[in-house]
N, C-alpha and C. Protein backbone atom coordinates (compact mmCIF):
# COMPACT_ATOMS: atom_id res chain seq x y z
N UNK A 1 90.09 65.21 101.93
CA UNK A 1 89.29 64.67 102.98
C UNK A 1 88.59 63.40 102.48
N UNK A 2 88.93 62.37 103.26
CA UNK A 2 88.15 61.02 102.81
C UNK A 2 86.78 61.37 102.62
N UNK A 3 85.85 60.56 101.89
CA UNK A 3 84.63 60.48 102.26
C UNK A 3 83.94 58.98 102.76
N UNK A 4 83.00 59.27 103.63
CA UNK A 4 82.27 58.72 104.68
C UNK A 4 81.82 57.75 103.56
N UNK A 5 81.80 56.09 103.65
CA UNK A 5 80.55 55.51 102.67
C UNK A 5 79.09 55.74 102.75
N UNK A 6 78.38 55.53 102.30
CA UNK A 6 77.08 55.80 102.04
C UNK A 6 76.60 54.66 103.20
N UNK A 7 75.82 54.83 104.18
CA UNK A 7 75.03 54.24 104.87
C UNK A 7 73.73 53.42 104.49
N UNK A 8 73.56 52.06 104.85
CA UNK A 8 72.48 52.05 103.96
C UNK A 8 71.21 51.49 105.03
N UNK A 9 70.26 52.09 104.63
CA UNK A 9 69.11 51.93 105.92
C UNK A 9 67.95 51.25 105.57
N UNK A 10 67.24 50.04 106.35
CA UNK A 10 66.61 48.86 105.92
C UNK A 10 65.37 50.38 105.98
N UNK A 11 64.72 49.94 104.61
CA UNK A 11 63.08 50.57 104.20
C UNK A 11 62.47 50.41 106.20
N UNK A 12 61.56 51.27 106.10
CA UNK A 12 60.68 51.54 107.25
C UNK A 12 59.70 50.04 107.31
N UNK A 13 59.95 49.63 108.70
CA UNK A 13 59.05 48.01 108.40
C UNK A 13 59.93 46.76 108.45
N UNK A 14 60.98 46.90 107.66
CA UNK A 14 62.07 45.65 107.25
C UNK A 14 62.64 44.98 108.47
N UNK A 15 62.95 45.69 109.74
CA UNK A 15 63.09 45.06 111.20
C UNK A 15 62.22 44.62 111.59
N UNK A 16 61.14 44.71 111.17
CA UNK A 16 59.45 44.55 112.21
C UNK A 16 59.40 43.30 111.45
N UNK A 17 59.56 43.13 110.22
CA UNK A 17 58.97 41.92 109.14
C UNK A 17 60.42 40.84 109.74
N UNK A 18 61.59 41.01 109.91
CA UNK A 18 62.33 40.46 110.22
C UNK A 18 62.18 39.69 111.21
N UNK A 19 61.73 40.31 112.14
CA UNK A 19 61.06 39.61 113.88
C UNK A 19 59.48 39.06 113.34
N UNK A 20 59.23 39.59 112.71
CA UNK A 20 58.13 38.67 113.04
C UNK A 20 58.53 37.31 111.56
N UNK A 21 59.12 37.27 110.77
CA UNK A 21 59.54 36.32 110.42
C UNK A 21 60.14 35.03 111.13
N UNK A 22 60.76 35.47 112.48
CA UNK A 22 61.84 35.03 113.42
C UNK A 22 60.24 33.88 114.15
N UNK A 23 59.46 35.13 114.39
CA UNK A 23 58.43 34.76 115.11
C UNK A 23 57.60 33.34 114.22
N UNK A 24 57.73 33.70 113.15
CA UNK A 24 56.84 32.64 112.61
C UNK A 24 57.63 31.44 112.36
N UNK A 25 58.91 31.56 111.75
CA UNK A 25 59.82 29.79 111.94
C UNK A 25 59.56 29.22 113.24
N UNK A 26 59.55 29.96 114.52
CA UNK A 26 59.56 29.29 115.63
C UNK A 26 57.84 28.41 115.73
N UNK A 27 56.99 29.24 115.30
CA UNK A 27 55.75 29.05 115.07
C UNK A 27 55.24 27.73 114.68
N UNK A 28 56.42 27.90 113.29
CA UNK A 28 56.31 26.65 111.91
C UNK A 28 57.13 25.32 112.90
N UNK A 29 57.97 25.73 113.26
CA UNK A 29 58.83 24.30 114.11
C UNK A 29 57.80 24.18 114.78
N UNK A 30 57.56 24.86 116.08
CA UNK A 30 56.49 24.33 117.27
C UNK A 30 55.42 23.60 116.23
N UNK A 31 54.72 24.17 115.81
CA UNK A 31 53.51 23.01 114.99
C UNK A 31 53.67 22.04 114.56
N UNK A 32 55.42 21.83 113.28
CA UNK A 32 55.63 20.66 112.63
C UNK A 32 55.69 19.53 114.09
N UNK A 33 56.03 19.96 115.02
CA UNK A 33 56.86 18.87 115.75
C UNK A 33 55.75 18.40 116.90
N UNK A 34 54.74 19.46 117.15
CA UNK A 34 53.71 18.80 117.76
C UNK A 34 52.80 17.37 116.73
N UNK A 35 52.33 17.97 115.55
CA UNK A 35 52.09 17.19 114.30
C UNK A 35 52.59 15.82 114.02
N UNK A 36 53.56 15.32 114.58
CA UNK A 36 54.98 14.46 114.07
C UNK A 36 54.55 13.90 115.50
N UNK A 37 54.52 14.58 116.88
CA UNK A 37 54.18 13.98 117.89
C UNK A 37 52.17 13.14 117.61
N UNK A 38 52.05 13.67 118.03
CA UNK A 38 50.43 13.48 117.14
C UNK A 38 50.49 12.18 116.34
N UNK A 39 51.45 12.60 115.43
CA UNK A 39 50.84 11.26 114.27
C UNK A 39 51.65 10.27 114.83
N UNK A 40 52.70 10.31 115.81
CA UNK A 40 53.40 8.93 116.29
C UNK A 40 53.23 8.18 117.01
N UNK A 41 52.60 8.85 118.20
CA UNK A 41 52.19 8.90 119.69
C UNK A 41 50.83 8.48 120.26
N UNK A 42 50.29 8.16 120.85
CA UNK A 42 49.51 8.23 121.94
C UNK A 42 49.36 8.63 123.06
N UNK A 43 48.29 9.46 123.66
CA UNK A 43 48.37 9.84 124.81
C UNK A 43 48.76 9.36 125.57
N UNK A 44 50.03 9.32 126.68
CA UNK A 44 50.94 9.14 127.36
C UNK A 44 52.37 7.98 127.26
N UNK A 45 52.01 7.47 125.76
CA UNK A 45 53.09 6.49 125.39
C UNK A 45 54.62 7.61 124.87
N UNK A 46 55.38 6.70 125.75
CA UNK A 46 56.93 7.57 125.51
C UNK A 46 57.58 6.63 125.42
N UNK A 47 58.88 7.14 124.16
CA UNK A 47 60.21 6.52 123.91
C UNK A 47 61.49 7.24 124.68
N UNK A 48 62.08 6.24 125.32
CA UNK A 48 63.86 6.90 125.93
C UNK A 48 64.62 7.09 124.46
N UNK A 49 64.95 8.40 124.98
CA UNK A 49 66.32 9.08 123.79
C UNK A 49 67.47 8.64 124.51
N UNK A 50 67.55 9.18 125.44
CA UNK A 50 68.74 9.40 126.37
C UNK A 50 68.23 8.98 127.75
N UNK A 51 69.86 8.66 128.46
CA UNK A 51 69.79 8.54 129.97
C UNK A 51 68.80 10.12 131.03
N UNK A 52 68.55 11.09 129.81
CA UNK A 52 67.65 12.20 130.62
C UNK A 52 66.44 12.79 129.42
N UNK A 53 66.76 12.13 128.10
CA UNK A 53 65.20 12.54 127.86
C UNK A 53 64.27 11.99 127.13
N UNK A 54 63.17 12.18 127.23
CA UNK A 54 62.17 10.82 126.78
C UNK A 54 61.55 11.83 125.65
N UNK A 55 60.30 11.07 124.59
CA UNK A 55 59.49 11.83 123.76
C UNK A 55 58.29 11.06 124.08
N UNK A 56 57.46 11.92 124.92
CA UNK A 56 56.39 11.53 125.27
C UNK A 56 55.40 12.08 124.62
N UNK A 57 54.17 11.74 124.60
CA UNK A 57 52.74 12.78 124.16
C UNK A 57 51.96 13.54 125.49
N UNK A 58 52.10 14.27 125.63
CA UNK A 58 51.13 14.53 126.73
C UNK A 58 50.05 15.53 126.66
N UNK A 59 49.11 16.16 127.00
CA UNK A 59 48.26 17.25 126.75
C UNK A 59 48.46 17.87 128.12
N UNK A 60 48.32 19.29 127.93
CA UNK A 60 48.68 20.22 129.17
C UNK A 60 47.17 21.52 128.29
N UNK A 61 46.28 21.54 129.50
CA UNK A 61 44.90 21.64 129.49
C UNK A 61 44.89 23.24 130.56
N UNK A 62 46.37 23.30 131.12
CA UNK A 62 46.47 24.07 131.85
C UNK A 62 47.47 25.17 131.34
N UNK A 63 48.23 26.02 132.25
CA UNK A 63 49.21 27.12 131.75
C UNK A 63 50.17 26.56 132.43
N UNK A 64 51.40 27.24 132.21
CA UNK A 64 52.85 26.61 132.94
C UNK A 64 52.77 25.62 134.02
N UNK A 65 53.28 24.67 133.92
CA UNK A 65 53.77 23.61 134.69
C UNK A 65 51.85 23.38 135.30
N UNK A 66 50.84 23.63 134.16
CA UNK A 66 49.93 22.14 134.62
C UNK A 66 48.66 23.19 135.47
N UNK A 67 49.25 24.24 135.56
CA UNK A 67 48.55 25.75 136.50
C UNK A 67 47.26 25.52 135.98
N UNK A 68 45.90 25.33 136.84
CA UNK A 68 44.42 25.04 136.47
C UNK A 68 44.29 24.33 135.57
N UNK A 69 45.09 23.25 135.20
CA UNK A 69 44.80 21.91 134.25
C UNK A 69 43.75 21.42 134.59
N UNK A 70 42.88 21.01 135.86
CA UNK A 70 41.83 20.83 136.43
C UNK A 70 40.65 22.03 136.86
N UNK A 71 40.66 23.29 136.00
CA UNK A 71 40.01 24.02 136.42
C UNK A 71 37.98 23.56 135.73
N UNK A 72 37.92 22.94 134.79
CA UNK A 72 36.63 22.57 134.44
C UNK A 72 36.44 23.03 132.82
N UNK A 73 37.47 23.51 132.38
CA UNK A 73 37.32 23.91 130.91
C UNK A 73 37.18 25.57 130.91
N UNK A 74 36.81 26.09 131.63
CA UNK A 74 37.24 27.84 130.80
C UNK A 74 38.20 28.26 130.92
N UNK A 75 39.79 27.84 131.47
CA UNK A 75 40.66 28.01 131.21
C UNK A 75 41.41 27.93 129.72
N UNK A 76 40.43 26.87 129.33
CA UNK A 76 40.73 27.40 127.99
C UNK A 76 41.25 28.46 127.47
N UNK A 77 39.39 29.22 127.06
CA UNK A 77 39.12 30.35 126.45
C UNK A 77 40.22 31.45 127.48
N UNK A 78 39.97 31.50 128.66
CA UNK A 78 40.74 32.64 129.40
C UNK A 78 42.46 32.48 128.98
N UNK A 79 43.11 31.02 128.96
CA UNK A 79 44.58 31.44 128.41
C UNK A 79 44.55 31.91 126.86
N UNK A 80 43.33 31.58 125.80
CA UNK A 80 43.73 31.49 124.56
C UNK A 80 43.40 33.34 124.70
N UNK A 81 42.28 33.41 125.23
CA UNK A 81 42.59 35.23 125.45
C UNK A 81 43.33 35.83 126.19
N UNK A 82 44.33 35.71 126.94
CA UNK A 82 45.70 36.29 127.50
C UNK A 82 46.42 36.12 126.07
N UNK A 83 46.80 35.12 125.81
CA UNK A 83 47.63 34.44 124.25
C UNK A 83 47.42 35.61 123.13
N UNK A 84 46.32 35.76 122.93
CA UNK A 84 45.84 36.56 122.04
C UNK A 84 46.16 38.21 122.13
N UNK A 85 45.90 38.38 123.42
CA UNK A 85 46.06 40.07 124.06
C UNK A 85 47.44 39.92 123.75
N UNK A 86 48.27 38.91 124.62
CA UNK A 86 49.69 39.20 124.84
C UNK A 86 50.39 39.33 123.70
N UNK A 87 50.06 38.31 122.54
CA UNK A 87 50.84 38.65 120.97
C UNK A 87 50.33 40.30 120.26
N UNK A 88 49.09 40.55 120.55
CA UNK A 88 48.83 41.84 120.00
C UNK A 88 49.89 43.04 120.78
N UNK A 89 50.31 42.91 122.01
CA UNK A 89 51.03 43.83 122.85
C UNK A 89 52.26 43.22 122.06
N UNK A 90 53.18 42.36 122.05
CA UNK A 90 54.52 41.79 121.52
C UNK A 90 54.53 42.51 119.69
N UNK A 91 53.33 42.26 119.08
CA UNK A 91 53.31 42.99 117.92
C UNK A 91 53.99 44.25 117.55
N UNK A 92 52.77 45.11 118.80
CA UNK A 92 52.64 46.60 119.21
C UNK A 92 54.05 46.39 119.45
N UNK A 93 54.89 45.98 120.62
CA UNK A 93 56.29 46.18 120.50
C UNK A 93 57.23 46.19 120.00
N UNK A 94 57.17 45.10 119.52
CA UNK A 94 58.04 45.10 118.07
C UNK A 94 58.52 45.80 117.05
N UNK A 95 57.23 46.53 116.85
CA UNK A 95 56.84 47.30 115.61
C UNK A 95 57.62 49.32 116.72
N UNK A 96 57.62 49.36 117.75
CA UNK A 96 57.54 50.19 118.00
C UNK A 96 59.42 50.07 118.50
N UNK A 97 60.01 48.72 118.68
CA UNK A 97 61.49 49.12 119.14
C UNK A 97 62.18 47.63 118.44
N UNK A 98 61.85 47.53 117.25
CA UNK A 98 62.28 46.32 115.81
C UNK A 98 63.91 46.65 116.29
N UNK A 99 64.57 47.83 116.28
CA UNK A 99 65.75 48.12 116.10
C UNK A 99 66.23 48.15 117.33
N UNK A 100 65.89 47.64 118.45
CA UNK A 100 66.41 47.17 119.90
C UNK A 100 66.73 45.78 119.91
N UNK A 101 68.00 45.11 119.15
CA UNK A 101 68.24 43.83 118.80
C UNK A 101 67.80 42.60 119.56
N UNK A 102 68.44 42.61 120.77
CA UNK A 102 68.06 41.37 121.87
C UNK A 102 66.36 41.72 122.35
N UNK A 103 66.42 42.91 122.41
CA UNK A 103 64.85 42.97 122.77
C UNK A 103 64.02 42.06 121.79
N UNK A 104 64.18 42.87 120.92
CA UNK A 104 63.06 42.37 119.88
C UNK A 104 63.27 40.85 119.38
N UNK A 105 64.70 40.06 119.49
CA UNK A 105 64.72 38.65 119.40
C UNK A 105 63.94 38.40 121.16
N UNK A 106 64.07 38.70 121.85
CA UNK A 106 63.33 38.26 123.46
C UNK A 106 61.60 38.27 122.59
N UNK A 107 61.42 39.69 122.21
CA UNK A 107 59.81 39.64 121.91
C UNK A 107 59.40 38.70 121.19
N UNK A 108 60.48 38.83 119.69
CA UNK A 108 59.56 38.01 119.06
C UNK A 108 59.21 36.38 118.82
N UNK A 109 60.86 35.64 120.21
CA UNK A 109 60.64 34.72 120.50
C UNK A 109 59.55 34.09 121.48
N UNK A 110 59.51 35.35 122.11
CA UNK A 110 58.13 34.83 122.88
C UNK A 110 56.78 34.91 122.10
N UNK A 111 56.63 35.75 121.02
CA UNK A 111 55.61 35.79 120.32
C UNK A 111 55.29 34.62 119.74
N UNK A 112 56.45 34.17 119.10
CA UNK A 112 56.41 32.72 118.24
C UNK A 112 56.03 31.69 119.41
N UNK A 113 56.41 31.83 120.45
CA UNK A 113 55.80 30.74 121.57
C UNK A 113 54.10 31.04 121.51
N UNK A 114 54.13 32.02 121.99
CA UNK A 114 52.89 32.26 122.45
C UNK A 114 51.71 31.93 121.49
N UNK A 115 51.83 32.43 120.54
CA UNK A 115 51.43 31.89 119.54
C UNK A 115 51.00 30.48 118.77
N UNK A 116 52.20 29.55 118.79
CA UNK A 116 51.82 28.06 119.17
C UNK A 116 50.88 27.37 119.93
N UNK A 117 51.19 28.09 121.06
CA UNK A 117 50.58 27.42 122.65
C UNK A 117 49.33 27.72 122.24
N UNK A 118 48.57 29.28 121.30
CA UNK A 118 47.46 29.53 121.46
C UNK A 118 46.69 28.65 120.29
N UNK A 119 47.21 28.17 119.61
CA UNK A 119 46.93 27.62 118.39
C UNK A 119 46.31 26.21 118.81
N UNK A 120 47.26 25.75 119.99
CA UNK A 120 46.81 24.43 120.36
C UNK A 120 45.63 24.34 120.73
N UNK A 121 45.41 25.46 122.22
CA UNK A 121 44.33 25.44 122.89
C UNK A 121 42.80 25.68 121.74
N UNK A 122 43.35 26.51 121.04
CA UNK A 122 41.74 26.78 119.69
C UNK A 122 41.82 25.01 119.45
N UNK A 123 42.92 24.40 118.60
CA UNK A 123 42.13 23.42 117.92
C UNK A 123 41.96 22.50 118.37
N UNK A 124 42.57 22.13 119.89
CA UNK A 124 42.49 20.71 120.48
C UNK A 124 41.99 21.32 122.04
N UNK A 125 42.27 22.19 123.14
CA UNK A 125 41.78 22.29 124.27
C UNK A 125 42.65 22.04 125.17
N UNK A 126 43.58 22.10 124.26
CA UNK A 126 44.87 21.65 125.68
C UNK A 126 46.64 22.25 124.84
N UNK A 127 47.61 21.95 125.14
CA UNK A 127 48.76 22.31 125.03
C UNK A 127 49.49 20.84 124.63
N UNK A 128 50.20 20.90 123.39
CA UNK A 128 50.85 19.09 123.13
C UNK A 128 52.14 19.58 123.56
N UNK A 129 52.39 18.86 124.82
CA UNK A 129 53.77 18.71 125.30
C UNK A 129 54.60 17.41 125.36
N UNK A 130 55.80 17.16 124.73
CA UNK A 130 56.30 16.12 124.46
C UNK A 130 58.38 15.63 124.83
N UNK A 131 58.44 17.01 125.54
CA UNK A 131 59.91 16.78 125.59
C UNK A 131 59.95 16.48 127.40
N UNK A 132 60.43 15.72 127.74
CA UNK A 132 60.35 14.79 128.89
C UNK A 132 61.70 14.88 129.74
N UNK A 133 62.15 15.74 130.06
CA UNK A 133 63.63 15.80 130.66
C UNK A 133 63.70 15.24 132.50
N UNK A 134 64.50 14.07 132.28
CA UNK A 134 64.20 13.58 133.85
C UNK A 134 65.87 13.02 134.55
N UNK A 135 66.00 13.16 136.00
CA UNK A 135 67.26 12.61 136.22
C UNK A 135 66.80 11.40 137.60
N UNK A 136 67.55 10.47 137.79
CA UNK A 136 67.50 9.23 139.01
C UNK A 136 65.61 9.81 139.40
N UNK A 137 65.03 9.68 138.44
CA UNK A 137 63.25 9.39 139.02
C UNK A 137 62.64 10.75 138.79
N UNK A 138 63.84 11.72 138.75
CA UNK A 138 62.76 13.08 138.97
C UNK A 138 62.49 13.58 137.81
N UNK A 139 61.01 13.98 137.41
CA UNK A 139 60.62 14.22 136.12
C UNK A 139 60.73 16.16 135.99
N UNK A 140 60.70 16.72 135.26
CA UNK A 140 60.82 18.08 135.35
C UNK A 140 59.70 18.12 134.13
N UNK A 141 58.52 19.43 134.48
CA UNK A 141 57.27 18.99 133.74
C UNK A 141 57.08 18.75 132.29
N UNK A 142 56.61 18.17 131.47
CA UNK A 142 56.87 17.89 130.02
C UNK A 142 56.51 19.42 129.72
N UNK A 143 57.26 19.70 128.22
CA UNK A 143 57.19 21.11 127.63
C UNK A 143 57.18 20.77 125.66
N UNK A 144 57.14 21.38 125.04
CA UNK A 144 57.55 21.76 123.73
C UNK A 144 58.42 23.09 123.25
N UNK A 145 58.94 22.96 121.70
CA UNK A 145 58.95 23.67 121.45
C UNK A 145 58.50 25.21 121.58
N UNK A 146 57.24 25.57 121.65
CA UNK A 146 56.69 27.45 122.08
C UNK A 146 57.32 27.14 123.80
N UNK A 147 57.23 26.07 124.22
CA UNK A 147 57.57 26.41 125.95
C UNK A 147 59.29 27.04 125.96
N UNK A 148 60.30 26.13 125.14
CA UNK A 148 61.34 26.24 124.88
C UNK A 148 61.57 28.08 124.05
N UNK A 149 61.05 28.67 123.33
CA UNK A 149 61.11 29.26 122.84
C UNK A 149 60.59 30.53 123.79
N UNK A 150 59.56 30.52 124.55
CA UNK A 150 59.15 31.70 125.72
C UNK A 150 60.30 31.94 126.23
N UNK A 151 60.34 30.63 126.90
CA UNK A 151 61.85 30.75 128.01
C UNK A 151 63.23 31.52 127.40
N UNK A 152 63.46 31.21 126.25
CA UNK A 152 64.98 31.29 126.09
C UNK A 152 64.24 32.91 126.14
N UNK A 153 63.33 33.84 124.84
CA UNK A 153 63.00 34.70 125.23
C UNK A 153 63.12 35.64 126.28
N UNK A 154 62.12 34.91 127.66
CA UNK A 154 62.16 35.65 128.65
C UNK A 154 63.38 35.85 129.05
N UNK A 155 64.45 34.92 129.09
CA UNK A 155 66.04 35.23 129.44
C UNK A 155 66.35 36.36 129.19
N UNK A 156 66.33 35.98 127.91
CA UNK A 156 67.02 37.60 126.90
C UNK A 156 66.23 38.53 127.37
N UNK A 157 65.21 38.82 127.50
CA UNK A 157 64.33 40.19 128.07
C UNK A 157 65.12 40.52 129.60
N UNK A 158 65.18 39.31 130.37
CA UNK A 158 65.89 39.63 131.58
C UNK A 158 67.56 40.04 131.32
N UNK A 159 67.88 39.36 130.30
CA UNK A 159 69.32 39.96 130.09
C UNK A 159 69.50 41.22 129.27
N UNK A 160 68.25 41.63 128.43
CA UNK A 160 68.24 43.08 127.98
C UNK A 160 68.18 44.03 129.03
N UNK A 161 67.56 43.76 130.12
CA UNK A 161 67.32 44.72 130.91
C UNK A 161 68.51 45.04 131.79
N UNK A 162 69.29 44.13 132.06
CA UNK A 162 70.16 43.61 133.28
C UNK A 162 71.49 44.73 132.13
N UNK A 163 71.58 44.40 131.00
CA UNK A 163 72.58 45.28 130.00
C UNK A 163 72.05 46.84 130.14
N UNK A 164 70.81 47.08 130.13
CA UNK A 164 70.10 48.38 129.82
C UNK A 164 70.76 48.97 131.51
N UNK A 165 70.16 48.63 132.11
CA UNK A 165 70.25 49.09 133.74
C UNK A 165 71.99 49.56 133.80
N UNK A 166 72.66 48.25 133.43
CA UNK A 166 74.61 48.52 133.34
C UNK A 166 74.90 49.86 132.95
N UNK A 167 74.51 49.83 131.62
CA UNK A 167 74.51 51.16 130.36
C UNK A 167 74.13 52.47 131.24
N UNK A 168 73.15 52.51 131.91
CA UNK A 168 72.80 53.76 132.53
C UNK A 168 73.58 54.41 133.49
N UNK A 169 74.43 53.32 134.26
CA UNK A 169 75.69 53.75 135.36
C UNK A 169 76.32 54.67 134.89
């Protein structure tokens, strides 16, 4: 009778440290590249890359697409505490389903977003958004890196689920 190879199983933790490793490169990019924007830029001066995208500086004071950018300043504190709650829950998840592959790349890409975004609002009061995607006049709202990184995230969470739901048929 053949024998079975020996299986070998990552120490308790080693998936959780994995995602949140995942979580922190995205972290480390979003910052280097706001930083690099920052030291190049001026508030609202942009260079054309391409026939669709520019590198602008912009500050976003608000939540997605600009949401209470004009609210008077405690939007601040109220997104940097959603930011804060929401990575402690993505943590908690992580740590509790590390070995649910696409999930936990969905979580911990959104963590690494979220995370960024909250970093901004502590040290500056606003969000540095700099990627400028536009076609014949129409601008689509400036974003960064953590914006880029939620999104692809949230996909995968919608496409984990959309696989999970299949699986159950």
């Amino acid at each position: 009778m053949a024998r079975k190879p020996p299986t070998r199983s990552l120490p308790a933790g080693a998936s959780l440290r994995a995602w949140l490793g995942w979580a922190m490169l995205l972290l480390i990019a979003d910052q280097f590249t706001k930083v690099l924007v920052m030291g190049y830029y001026q508030l609202g001066e942009s260079t054309p890359v391409t026939i669709f995208l520019n590198l602008v500086r912009v500050h976003n004071s608000g939540a997605a697409f600009s949401f209470l950018a004009g609210a008077g300043g405690w939007q601040r504190w109220f997104f940097t505490g959603i930011g804060i709650g929401a990575a402690l829950l993505m943590v908690w998840m992580l740590k509790k389903h590390a070995g649910q592959k696409l999930f936990a790349f969905a979580i911990a890409s959104i963590l690494g977003g979220a995370v960024g975004n909250v970093i901004d609002r502590v040290l500056y009061g606003y969000v540095v958004d700099f990627l400028d995607f536009h076609w014949r006049g129409w601008h689509f709202p400036a974003f960064n890196v953590a914006d880029s990184a939620i999104t692809v995230g949230a996909a995968c969470l919608i496409l984990d689920e959309l696989l999970r739901v299949r699986r159950g048929r």
